[in-house]
Each structure stands twice: as C-alpha cells, then as structure tokens.
PDB file of N, CA and C in Angstrom:
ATOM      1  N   UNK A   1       5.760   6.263  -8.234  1.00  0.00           N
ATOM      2  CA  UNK A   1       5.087   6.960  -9.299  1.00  0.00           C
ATOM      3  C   UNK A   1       3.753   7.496  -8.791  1.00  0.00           C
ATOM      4  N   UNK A   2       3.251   8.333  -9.282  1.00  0.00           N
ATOM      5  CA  UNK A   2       2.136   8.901  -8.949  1.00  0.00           C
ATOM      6  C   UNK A   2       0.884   7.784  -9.603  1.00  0.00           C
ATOM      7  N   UNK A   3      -0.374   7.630  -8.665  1.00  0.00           N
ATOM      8  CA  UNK A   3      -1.025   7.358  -8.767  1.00  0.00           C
ATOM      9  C   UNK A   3      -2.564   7.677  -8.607  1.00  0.00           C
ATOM     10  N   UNK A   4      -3.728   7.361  -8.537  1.00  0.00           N
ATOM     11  CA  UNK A   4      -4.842   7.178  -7.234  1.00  0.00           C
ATOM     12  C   UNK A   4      -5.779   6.180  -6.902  1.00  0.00           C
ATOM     13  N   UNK A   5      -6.333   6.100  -5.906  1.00  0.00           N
ATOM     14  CA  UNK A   5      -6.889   4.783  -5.970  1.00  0.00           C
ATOM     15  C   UNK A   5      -8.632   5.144  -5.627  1.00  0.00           C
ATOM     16  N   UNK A   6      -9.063   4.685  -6.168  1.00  0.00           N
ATOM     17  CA  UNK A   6     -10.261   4.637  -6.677  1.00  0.00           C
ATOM     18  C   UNK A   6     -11.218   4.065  -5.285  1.00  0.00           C
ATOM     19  N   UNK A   7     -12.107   4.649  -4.093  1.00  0.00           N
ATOM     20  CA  UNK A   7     -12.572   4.306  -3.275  1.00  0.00           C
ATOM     21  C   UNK A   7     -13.320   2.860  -3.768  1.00  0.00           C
ATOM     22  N   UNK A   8     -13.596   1.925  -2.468  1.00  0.00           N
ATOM     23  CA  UNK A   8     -14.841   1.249  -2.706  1.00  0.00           C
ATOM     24  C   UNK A   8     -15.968   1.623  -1.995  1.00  0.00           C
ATOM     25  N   UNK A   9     -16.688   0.830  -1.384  1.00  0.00           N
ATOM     26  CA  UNK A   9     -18.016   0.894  -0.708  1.00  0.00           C
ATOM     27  C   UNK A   9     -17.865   1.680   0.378  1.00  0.00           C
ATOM     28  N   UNK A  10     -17.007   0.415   1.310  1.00  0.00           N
ATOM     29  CA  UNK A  10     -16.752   1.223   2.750  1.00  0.00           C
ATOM     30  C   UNK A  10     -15.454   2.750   2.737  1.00  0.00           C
ATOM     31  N   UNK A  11     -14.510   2.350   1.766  1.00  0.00           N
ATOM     32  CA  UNK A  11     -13.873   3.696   1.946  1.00  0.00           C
ATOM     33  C   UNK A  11     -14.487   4.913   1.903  1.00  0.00           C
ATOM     34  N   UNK A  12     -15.599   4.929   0.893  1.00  0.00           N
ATOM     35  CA  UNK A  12     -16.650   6.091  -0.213  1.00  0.00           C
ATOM     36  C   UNK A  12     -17.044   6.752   1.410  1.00  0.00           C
ATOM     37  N   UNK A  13     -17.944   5.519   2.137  1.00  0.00           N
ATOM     38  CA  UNK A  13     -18.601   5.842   3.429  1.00  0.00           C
ATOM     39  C   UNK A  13     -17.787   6.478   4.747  1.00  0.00           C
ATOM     40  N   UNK A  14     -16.665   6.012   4.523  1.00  0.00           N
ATOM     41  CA  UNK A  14     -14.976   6.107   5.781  1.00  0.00           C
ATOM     42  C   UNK A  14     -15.075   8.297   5.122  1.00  0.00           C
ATOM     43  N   UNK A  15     -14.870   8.545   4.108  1.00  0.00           N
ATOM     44  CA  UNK A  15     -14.565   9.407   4.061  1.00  0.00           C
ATOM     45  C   UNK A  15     -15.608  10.336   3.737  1.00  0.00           C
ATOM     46  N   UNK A  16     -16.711   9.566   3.742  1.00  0.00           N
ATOM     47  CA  UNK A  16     -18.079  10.533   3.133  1.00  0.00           C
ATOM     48  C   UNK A  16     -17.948  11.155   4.520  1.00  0.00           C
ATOM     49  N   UNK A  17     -18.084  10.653   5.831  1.00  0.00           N
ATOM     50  CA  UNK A  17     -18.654  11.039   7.265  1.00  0.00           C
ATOM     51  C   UNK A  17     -17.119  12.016   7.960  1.00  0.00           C
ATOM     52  N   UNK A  18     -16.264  12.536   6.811  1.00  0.00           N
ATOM     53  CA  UNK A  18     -15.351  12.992   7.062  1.00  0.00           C
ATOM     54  C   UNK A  18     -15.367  14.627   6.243  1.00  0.00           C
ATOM     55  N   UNK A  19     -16.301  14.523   5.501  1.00  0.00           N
ATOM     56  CA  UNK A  19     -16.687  15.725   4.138  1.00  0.00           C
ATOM     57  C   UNK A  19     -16.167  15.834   3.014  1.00  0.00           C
ATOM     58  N   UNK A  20     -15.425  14.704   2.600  1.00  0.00           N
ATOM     59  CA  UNK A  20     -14.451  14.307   1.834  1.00  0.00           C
ATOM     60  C   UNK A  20     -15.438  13.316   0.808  1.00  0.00           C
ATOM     61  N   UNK A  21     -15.894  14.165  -0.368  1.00  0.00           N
ATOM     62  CA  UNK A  21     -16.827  13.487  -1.239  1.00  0.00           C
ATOM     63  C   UNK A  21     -16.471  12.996  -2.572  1.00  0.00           C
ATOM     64  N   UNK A  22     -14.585  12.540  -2.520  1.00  0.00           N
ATOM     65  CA  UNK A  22     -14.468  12.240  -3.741  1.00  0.00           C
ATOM     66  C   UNK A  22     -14.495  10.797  -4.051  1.00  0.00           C
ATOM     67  N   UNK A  23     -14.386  10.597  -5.242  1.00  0.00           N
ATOM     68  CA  UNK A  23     -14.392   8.738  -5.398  1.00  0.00           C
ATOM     69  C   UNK A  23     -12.862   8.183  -5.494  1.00  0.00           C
ATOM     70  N   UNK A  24     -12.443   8.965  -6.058  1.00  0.00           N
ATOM     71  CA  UNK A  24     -10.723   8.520  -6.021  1.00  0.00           C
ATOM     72  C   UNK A  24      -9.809   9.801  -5.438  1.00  0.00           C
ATOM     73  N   UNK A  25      -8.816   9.377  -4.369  1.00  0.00           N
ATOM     74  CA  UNK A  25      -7.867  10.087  -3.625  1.00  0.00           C
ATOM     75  C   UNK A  25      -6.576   9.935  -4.457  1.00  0.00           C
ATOM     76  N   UNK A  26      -5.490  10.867  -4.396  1.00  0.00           N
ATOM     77  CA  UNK A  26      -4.442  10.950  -5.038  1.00  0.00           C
ATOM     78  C   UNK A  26      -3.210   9.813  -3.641  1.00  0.00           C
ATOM     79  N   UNK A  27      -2.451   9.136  -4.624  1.00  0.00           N
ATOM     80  CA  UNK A  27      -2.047   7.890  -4.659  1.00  0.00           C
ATOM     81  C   UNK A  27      -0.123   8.037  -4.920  1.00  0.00           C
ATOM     82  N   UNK A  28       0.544   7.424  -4.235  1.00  0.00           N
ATOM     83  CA  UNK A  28       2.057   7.204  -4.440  1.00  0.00           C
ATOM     84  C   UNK A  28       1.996   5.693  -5.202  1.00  0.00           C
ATOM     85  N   UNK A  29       2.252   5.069  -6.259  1.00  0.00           N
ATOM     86  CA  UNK A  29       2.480   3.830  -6.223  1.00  0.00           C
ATOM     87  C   UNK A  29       3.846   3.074  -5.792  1.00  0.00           C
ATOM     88  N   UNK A  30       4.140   2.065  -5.331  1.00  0.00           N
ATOM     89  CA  UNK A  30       5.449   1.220  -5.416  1.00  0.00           C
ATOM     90  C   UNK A  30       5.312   0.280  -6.343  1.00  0.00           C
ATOM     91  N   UNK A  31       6.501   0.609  -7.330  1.00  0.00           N
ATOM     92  CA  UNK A  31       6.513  -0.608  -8.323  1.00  0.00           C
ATOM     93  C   UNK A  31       6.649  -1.562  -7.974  1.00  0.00           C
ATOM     94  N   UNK A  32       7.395  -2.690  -8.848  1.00  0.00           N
ATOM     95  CA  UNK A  32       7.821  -3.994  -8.471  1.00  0.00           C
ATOM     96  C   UNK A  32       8.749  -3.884  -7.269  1.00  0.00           C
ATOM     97  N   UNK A  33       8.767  -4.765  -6.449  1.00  0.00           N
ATOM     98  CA  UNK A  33       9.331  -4.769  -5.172  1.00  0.00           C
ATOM     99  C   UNK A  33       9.420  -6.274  -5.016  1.00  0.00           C
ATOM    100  N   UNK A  34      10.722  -6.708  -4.964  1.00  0.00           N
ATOM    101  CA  UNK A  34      11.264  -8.439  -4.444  1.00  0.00           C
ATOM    102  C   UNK A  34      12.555  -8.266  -3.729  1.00  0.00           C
ATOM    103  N   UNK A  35      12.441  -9.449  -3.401  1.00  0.00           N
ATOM    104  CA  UNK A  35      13.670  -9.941  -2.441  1.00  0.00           C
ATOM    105  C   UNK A  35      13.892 -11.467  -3.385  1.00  0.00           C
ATOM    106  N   UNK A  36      15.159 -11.637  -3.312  1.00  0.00           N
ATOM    107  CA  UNK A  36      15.475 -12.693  -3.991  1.00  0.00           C
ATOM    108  C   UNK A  36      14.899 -13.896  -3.004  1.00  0.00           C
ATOM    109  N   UNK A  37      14.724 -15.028  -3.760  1.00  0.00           N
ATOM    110  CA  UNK A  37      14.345 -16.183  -2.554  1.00  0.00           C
ATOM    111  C   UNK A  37      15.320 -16.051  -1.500  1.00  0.00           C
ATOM    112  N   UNK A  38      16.669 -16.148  -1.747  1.00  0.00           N
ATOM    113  CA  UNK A  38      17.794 -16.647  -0.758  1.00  0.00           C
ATOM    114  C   UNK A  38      17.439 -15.749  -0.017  1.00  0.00           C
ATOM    115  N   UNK A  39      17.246 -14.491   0.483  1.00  0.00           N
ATOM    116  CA  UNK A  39      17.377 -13.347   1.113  1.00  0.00           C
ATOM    117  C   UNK A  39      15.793 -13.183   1.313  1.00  0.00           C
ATOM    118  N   UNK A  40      14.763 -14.036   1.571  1.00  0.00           N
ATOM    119  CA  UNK A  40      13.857 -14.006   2.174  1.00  0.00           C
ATOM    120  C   UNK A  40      13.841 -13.916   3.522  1.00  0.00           C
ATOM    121  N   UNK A  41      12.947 -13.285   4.148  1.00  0.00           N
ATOM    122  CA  UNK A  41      12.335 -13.355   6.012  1.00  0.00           C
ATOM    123  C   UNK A  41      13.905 -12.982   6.692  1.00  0.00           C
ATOM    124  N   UNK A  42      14.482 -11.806   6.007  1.00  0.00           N
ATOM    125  CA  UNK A  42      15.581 -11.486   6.177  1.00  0.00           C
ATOM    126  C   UNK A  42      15.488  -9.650   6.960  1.00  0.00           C
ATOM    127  N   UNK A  43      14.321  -9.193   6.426  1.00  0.00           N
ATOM    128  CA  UNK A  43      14.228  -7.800   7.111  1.00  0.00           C
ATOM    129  C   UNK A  43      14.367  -6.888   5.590  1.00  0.00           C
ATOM    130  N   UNK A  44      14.693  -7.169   4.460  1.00  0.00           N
ATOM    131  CA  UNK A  44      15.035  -6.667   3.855  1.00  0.00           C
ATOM    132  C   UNK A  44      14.040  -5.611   2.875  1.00  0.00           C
ATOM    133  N   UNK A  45      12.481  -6.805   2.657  1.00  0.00           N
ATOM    134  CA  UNK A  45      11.541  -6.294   1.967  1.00  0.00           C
ATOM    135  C   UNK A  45      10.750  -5.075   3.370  1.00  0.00           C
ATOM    136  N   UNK A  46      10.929  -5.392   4.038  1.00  0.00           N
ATOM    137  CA  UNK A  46      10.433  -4.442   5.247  1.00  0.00           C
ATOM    138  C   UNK A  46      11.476  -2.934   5.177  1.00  0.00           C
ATOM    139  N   UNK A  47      12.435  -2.889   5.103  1.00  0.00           N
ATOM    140  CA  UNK A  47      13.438  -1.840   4.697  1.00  0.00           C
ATOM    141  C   UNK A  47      12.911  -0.986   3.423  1.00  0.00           C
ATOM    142  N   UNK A  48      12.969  -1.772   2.382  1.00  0.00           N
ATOM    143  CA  UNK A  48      12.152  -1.016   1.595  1.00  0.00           C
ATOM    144  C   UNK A  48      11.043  -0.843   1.225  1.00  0.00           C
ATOM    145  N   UNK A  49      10.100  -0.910   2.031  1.00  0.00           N
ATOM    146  CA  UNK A  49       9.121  -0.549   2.234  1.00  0.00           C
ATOM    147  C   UNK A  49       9.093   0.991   3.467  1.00  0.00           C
ATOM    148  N   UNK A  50       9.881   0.898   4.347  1.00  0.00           N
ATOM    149  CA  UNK A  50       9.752   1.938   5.296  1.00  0.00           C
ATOM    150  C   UNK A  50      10.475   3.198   4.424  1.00  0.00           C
ATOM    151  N   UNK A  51      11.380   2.414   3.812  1.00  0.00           N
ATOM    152  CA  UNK A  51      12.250   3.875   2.990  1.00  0.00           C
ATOM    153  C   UNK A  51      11.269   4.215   2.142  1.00  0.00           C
ATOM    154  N   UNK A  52      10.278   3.533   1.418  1.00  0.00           N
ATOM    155  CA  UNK A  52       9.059   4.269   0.408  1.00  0.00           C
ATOM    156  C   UNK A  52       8.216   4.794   1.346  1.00  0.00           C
ATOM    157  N   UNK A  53       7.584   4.709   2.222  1.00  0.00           N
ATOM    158  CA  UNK A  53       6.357   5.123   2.941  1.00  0.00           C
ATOM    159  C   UNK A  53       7.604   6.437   3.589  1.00  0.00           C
ATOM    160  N   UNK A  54       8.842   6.433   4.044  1.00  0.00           N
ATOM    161  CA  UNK A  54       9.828   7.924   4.252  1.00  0.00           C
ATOM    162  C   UNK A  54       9.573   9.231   3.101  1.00  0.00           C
ATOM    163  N   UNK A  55       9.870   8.253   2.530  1.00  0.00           N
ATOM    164  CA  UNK A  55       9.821   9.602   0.824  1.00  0.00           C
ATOM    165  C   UNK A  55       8.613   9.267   0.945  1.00  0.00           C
ATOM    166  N   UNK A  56       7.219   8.670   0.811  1.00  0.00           N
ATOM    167  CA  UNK A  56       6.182   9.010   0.651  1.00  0.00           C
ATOM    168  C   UNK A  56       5.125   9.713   1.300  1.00  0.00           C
ATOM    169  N   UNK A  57       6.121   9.951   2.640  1.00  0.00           N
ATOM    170  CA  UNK A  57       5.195  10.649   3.821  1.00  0.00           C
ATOM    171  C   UNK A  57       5.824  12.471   3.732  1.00  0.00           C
ATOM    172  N   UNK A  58       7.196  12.301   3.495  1.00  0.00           N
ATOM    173  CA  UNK A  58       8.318  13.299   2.691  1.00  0.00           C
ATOM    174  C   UNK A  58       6.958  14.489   2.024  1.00  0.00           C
ATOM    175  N   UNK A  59       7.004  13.785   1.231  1.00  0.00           N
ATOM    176  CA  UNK A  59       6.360  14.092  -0.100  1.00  0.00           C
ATOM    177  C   UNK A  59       4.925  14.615   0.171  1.00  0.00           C
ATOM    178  N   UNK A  60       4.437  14.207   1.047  1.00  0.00           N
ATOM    179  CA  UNK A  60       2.604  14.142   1.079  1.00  0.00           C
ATOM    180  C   UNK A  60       2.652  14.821   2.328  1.00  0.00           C
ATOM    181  N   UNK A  61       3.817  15.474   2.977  1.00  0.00           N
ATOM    182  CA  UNK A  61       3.673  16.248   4.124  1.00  0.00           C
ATOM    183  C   UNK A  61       4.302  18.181   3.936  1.00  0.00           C
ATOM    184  N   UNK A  62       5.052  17.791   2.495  1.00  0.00           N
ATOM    185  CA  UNK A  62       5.763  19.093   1.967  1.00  0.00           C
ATOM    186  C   UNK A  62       5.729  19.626   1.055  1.00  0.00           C
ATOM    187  N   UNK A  63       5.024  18.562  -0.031  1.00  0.00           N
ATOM    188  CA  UNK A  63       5.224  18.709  -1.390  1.00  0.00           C
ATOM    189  C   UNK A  63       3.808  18.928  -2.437  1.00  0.00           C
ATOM    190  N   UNK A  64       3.068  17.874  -1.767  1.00  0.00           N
ATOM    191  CA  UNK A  64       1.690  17.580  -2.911  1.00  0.00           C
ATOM    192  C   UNK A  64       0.858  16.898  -2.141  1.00  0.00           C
ATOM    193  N   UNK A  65      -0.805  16.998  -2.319  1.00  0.00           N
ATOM    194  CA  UNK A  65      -1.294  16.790  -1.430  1.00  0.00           C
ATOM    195  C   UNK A  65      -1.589  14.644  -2.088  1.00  0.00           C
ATOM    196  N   UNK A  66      -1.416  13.850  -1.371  1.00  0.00           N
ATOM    197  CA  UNK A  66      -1.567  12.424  -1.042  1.00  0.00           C
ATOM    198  C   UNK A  66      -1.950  11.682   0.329  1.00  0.00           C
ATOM    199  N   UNK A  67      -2.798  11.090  -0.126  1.00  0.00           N
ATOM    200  CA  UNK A  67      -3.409   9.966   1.189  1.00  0.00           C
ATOM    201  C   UNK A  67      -2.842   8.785   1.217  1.00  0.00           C
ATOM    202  N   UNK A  68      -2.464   8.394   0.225  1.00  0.00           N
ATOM    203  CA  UNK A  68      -2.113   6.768   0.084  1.00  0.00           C
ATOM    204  C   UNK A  68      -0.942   6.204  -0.942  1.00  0.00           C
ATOM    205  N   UNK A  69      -0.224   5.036  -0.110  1.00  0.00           N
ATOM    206  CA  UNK A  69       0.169   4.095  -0.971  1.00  0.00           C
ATOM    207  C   UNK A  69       0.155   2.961  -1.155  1.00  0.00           C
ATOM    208  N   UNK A  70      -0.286   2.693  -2.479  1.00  0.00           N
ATOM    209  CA  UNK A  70      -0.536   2.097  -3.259  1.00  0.00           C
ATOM    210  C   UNK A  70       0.331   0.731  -3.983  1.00  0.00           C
ATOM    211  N   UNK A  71      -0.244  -0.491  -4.106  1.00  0.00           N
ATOM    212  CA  UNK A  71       1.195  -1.606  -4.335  1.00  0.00           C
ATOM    213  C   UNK A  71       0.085  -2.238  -5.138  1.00  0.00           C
ATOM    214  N   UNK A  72       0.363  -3.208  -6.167  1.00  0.00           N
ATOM    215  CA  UNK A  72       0.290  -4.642  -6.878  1.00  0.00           C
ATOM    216  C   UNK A  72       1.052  -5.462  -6.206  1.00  0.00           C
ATOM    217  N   UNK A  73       0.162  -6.382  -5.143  1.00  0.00           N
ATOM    218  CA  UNK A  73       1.079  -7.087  -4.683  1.00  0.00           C
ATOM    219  C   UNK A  73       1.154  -8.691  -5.462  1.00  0.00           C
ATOM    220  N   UNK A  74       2.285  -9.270  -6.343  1.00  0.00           N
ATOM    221  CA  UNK A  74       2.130 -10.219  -7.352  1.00  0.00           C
ATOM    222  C   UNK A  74       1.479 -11.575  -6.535  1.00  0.00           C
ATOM    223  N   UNK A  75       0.459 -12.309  -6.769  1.00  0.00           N
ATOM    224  CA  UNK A  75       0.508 -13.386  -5.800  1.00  0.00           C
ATOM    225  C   UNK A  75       1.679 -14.746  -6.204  1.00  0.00           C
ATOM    226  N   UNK A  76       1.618 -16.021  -5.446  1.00  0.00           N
ATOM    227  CA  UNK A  76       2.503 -16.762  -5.683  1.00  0.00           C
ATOM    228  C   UNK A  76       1.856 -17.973  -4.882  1.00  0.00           C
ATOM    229  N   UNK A  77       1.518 -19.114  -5.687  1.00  0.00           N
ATOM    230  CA  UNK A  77       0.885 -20.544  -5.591  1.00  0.00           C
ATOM    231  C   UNK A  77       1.500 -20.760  -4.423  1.00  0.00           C
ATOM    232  N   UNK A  78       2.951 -20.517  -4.466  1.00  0.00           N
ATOM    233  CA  UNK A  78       3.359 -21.492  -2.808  1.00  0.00           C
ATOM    234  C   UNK A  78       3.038 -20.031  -1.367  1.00  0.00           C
ATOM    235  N   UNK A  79       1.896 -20.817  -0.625  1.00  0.00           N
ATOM    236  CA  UNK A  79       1.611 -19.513   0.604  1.00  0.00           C
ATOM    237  C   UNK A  79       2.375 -18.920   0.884  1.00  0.00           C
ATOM    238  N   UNK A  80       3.581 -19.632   1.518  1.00  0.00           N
ATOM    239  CA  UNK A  80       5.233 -19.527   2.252  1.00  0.00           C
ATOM    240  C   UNK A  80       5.915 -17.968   1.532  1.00  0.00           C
ATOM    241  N   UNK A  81       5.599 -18.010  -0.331  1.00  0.00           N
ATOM    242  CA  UNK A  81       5.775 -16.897  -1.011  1.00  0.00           C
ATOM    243  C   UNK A  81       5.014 -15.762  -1.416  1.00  0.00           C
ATOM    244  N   UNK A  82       3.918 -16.193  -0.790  1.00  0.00           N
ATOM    245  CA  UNK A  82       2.486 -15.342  -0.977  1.00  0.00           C
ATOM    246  C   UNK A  82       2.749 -13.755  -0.234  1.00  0.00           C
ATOM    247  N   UNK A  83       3.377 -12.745  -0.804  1.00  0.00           N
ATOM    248  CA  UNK A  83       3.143 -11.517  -0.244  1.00  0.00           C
ATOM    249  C   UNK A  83       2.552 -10.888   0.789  1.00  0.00           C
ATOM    250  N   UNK A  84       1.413 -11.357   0.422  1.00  0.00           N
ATOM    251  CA  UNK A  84       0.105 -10.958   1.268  1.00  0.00           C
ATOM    252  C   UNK A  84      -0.214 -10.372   2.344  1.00  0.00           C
ATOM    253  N   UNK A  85       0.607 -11.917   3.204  1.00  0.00           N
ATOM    254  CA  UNK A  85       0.693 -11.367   4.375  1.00  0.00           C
ATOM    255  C   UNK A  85       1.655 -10.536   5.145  1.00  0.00           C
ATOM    256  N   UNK A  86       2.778 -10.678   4.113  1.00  0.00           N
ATOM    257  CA  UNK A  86       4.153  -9.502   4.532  1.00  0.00           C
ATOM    258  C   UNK A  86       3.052  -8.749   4.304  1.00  0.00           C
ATOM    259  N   UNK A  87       2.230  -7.752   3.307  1.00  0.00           N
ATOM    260  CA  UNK A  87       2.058  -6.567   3.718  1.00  0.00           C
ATOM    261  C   UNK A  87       0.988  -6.135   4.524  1.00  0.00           C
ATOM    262  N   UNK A  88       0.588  -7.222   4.751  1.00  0.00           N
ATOM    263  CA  UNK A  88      -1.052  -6.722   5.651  1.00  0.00           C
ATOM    264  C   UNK A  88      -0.427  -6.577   7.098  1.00  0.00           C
ATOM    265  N   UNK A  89       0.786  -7.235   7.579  1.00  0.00           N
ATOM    266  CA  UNK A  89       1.505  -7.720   8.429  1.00  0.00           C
ATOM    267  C   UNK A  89       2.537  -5.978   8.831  1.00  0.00           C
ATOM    268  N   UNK A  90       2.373  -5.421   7.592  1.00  0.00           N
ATOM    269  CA  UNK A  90       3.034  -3.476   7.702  1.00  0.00           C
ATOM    270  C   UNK A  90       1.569  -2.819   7.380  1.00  0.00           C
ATOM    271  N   UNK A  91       0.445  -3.025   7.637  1.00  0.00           N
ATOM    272  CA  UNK A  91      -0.598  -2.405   7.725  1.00  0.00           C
ATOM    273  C   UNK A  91      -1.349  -2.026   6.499  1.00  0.00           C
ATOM    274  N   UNK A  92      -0.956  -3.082   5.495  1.00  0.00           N
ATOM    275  CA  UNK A  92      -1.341  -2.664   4.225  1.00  0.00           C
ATOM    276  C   UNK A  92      -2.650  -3.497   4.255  1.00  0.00           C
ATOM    277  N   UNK A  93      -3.779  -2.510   3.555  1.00  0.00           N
ATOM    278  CA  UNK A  93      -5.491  -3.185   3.666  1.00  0.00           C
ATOM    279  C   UNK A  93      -5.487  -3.912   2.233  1.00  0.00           C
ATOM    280  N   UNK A  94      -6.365  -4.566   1.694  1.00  0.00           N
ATOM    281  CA  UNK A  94      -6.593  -4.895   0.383  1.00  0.00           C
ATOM    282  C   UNK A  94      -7.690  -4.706   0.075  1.00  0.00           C
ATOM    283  N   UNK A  95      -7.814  -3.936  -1.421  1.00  0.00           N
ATOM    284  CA  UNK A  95      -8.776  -3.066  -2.090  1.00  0.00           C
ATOM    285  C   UNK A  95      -9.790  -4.266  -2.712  1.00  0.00           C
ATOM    286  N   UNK A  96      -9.196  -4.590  -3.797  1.00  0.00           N
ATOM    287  CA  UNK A  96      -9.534  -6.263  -4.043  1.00  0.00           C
ATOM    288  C   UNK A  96      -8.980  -7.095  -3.856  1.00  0.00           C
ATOM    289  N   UNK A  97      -9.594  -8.122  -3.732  1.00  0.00           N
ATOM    290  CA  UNK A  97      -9.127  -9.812  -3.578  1.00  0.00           C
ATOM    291  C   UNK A  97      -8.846 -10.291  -4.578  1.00  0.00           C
ATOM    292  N   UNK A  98      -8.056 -11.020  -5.394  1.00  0.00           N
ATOM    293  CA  UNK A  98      -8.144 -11.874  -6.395  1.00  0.00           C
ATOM    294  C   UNK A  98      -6.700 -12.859  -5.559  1.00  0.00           C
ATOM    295  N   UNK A  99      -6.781 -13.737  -6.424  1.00  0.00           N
ATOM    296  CA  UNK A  99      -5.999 -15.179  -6.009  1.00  0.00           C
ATOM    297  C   UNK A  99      -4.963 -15.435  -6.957  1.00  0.00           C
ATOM    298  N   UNK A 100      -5.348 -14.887  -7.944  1.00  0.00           N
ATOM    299  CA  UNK A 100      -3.975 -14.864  -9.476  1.00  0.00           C
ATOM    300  C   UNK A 100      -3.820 -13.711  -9.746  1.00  0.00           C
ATOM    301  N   UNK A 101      -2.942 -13.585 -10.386  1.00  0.00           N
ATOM    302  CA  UNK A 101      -1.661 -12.038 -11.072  1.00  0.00           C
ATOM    303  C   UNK A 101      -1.848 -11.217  -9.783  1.00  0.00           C
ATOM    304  N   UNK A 102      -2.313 -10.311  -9.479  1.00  0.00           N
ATOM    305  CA  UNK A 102      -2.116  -8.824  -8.165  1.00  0.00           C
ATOM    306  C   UNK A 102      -2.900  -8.561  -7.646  1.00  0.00           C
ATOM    307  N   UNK A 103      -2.902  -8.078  -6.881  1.00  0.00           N
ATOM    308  CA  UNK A 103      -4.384  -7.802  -5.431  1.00  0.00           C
ATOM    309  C   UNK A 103      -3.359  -6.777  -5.326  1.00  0.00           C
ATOM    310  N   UNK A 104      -4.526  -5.521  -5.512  1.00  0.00           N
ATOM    311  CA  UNK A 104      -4.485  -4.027  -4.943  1.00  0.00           C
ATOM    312  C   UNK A 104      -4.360  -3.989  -3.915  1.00  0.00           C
ATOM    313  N   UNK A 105      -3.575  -3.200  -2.791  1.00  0.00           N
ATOM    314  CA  UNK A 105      -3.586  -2.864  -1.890  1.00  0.00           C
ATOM    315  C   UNK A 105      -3.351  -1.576  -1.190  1.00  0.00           C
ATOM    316  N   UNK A 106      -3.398  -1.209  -0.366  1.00  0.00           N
ATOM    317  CA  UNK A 106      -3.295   0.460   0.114  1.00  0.00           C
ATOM    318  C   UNK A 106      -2.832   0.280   1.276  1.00  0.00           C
ATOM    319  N   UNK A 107      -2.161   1.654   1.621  1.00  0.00           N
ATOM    320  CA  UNK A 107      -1.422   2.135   2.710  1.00  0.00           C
ATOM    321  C   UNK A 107      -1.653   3.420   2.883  1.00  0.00           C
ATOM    322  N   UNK A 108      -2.965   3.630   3.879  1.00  0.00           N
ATOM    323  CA  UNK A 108      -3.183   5.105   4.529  1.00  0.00           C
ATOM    324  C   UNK A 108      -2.255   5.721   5.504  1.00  0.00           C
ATOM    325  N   UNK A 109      -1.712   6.996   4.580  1.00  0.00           N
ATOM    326  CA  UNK A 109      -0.347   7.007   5.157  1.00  0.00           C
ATOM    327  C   UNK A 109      -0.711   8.553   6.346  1.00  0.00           C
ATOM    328  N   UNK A 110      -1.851   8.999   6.028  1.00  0.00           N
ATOM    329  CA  UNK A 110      -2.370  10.136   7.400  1.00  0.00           C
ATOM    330  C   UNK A 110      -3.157   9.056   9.000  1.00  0.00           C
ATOM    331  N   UNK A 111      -3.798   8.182   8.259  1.00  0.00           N
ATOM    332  CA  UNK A 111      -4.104   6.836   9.610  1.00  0.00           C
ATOM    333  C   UNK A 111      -2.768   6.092  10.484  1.00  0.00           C
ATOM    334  N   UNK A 112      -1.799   6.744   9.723  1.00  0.00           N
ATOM    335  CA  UNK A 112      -0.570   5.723  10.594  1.00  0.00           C
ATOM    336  C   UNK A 112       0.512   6.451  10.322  1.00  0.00           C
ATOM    337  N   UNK A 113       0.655   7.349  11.567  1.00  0.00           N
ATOM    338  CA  UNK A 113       1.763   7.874  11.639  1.00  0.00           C
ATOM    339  C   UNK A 113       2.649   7.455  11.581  1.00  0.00           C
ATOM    340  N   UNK A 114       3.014   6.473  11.702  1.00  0.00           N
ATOM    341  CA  UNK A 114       4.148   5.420  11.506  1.00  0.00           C
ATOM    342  C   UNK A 114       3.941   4.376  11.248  1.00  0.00           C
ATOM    343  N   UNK A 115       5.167   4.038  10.235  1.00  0.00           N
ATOM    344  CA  UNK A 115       5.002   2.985   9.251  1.00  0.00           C
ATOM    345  C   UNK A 115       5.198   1.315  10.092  1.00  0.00           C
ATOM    346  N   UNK A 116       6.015   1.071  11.290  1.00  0.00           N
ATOM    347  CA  UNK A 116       5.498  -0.089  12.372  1.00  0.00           C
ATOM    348  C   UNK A 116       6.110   0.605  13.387  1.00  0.00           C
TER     349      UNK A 116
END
C-alpha cells in the first residue's frame, strides 16, 4: 500500500546534505507478513520479502516516484520470535524503538541495489 515515512533527526540531516528538504518521503508499505511457527527459519519470510522489495523497486523505478519501504514489524516476548532481527538482518533500519505492539522500520530501496 502506499505510504510515507516521516524523516527523523539524522535522516532530515542524511538528506538535507543531498538538497532534498522534505520531512516525509513517499513510502511502499508491507502489511502483515508471518510465517507460521512450524515453517519458521525456513527461507520463507525472506522470499517474501524479496518478492515485495521486486514489485517495490518495479514500481519506484517505472511507475511513481518512492524511496522506501516501509513495515510494522509486530514484536513478540519470546526473542527466538522477535522479528527484529530477521529484518535488520535484510537491511531493514528502525525508525523507532519501542519493545511492545510495532517498531517502524524502513528499507531504502535507492541505498541498496539489492535486496541481499
């Protein structure tokens, strides 16, 4: 879905020294995204993730102008299920931190020509 994400401190500064003076960049979101437990550390959540950042690079290279995508990644008490690091682990940064319900995250999809 279309989104944007709203710079912080250091992004504002990342793109001020670039001439790029806006506060929020236009945004792809990924909705909900799981893998069943059984079918964990299986390759699977990594699949769809490369097929979204495909159509999202698709899209932001032919179609409409986009920098980023964008996830709610849900957190989860047990680490082992903690997201987190699957996506920081495909180059995804985090916007905010929080420890309960979702931590924003982004995927600068002109910084990384490829998704791994």
């Amino acid at each position: 879905m279309n989104d944007s994400l709203r710079l912080d401190e250091n992004l504002i500064e990342f793109f001020k020294n670039k001439d790029i003076l806006y506060k929020t960049l236009p945004a792809i979101k990924v909705g909900r995204l799981a893998v069943h437990d059984n079918y964990l550390r299986k390759g699977l959540g990594t699949i769809m993730l490369m097929l979204s950042y495909t159509v999202a690079k698709s899209i932001c290279d032919k179609k409409c102008g986009c920098r980023f995508i964008v996830l709610d990644a849900k957190r989860n008490k047990d680490p082992e299920k903690d997201p987190i690091h699957f996506y920081k682990k495909l180059n995804f940064k985090i916007l905010k931190e929080r420890t309960k319900g979702t931590t924003l995250m982004y995927f600068d999809i002109k910084l990384n020509e490829k998704f791994i």
